[in-house]
C-alpha atoms as a PDB file:
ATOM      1  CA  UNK A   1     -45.903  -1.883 -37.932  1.00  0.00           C
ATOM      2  CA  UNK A   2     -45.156  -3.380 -34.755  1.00  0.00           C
ATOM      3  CA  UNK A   3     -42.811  -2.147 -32.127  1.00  0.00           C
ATOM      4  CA  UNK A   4     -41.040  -4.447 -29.041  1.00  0.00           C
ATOM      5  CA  UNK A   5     -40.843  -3.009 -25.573  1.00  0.00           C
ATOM      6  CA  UNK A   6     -37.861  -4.147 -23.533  1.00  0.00           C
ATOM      7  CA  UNK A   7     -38.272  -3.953 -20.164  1.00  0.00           C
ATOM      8  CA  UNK A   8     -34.588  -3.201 -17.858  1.00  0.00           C
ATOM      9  CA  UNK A   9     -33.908  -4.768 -15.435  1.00  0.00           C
ATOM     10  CA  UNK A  10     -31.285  -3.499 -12.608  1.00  0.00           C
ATOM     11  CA  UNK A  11     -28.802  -6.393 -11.605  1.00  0.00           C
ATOM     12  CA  UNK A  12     -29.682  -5.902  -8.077  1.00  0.00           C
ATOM     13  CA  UNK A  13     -33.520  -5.919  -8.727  1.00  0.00           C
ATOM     14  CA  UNK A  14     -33.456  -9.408 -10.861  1.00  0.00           C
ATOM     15  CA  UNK A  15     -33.038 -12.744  -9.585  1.00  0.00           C
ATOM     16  CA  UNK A  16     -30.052 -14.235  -8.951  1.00  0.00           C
ATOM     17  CA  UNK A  17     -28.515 -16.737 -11.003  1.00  0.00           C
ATOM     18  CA  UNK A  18     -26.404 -19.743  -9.951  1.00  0.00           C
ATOM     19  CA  UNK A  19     -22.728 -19.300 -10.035  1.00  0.00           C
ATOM     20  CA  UNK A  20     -20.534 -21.128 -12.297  1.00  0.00           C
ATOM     21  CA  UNK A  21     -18.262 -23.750  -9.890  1.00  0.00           C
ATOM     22  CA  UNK A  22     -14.077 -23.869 -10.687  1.00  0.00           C
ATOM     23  CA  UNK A  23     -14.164 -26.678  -8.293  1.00  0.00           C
ATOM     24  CA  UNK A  24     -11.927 -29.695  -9.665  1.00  0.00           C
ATOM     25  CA  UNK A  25     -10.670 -27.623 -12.958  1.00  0.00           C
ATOM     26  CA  UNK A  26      -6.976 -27.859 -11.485  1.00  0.00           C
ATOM     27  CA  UNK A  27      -4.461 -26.145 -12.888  1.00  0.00           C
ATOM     28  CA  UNK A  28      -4.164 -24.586 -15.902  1.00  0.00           C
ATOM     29  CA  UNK A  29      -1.544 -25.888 -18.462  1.00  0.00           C
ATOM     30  CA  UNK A  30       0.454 -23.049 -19.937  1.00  0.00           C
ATOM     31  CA  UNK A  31       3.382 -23.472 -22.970  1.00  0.00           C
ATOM     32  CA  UNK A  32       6.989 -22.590 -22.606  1.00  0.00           C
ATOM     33  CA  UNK A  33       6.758 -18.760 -24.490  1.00  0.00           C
ATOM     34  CA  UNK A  34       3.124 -18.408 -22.240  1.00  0.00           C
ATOM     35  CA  UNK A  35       6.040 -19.226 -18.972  1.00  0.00           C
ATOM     36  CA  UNK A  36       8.737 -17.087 -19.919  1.00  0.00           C
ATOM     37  CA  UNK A  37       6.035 -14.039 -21.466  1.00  0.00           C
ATOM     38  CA  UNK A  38       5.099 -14.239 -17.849  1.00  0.00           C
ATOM     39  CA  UNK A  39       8.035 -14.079 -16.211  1.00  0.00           C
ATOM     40  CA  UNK A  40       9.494 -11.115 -18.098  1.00  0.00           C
ATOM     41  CA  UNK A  41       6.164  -9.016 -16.787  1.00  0.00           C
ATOM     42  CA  UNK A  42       6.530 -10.070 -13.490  1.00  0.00           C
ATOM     43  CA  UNK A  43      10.553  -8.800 -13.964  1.00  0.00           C
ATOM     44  CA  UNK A  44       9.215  -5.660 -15.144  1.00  0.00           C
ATOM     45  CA  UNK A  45       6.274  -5.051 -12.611  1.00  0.00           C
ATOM     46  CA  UNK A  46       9.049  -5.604 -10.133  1.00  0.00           C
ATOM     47  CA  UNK A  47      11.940  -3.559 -11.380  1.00  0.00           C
ATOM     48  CA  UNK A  48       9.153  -0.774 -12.609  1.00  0.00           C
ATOM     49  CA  UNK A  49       7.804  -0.801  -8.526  1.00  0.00           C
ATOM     50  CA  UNK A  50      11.420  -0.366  -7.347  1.00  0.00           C
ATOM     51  CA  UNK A  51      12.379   2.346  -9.792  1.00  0.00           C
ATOM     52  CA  UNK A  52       8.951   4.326  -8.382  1.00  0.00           C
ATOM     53  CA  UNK A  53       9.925   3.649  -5.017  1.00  0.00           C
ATOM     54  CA  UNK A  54      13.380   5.257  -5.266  1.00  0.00           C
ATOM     55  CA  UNK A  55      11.749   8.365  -7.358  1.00  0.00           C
ATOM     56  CA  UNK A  56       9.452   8.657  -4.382  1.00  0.00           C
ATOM     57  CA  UNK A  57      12.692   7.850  -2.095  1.00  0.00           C
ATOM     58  CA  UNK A  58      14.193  10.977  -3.893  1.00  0.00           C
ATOM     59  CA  UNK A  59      11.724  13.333  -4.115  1.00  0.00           C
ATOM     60  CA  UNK A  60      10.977  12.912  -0.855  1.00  0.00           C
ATOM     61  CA  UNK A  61      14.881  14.254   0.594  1.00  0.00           C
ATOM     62  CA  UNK A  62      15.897  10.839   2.195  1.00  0.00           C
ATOM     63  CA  UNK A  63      18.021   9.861  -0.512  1.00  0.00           C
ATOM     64  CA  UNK A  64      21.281  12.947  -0.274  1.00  0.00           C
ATOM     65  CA  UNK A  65      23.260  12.613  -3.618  1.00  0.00           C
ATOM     66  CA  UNK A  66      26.283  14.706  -4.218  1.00  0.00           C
ATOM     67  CA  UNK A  67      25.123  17.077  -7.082  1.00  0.00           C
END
C-alpha cells in the first residue's frame, strides 16, 4: 500500500500566477428579460434603501407624526 503526501501551500507563500486580461472583451450582450430582471432589482435596492432610511429617519425623533 502506498500513500500520497500533499504538500499546502499558503497563497501568499506560492508563486504568483499571471492574471487573466478583460482588455478588449467589450461589453457584455444581455437579452430583454436579463434588462428588465435587472432593472426591477435595482427598483427594489432603491426603494428597499429609502424605506431603511426613513425607519432610521423615525427612530431617530426627526420625523414628528401626529399619533
Amino acid at each position: 500500500m502506498t500513500t500520497t503526501e500533499y504538500r499546502v501551500v499558503h497563497p501568499l507563500d506560492d508563486v504568483q500566477e499571471e492574471k487573466c486580461s478583460t482588455d478588449g472583451l467589450g461589453k457584455i450582450r444581455m437579452t430583454r428579460a436579463v434588462r428588465i430582471s435587472l432593472g426591477v432589482l435595482r427598483a427594489y435596492l432603491i426603494a428597499m434603501t429609502l424605506m431603511l432610511g426613513y425607519h432610521v429617519l423615525d427612530l431617530s425623533g426627526l420625523l414628528h407624526r401626529a399619533h
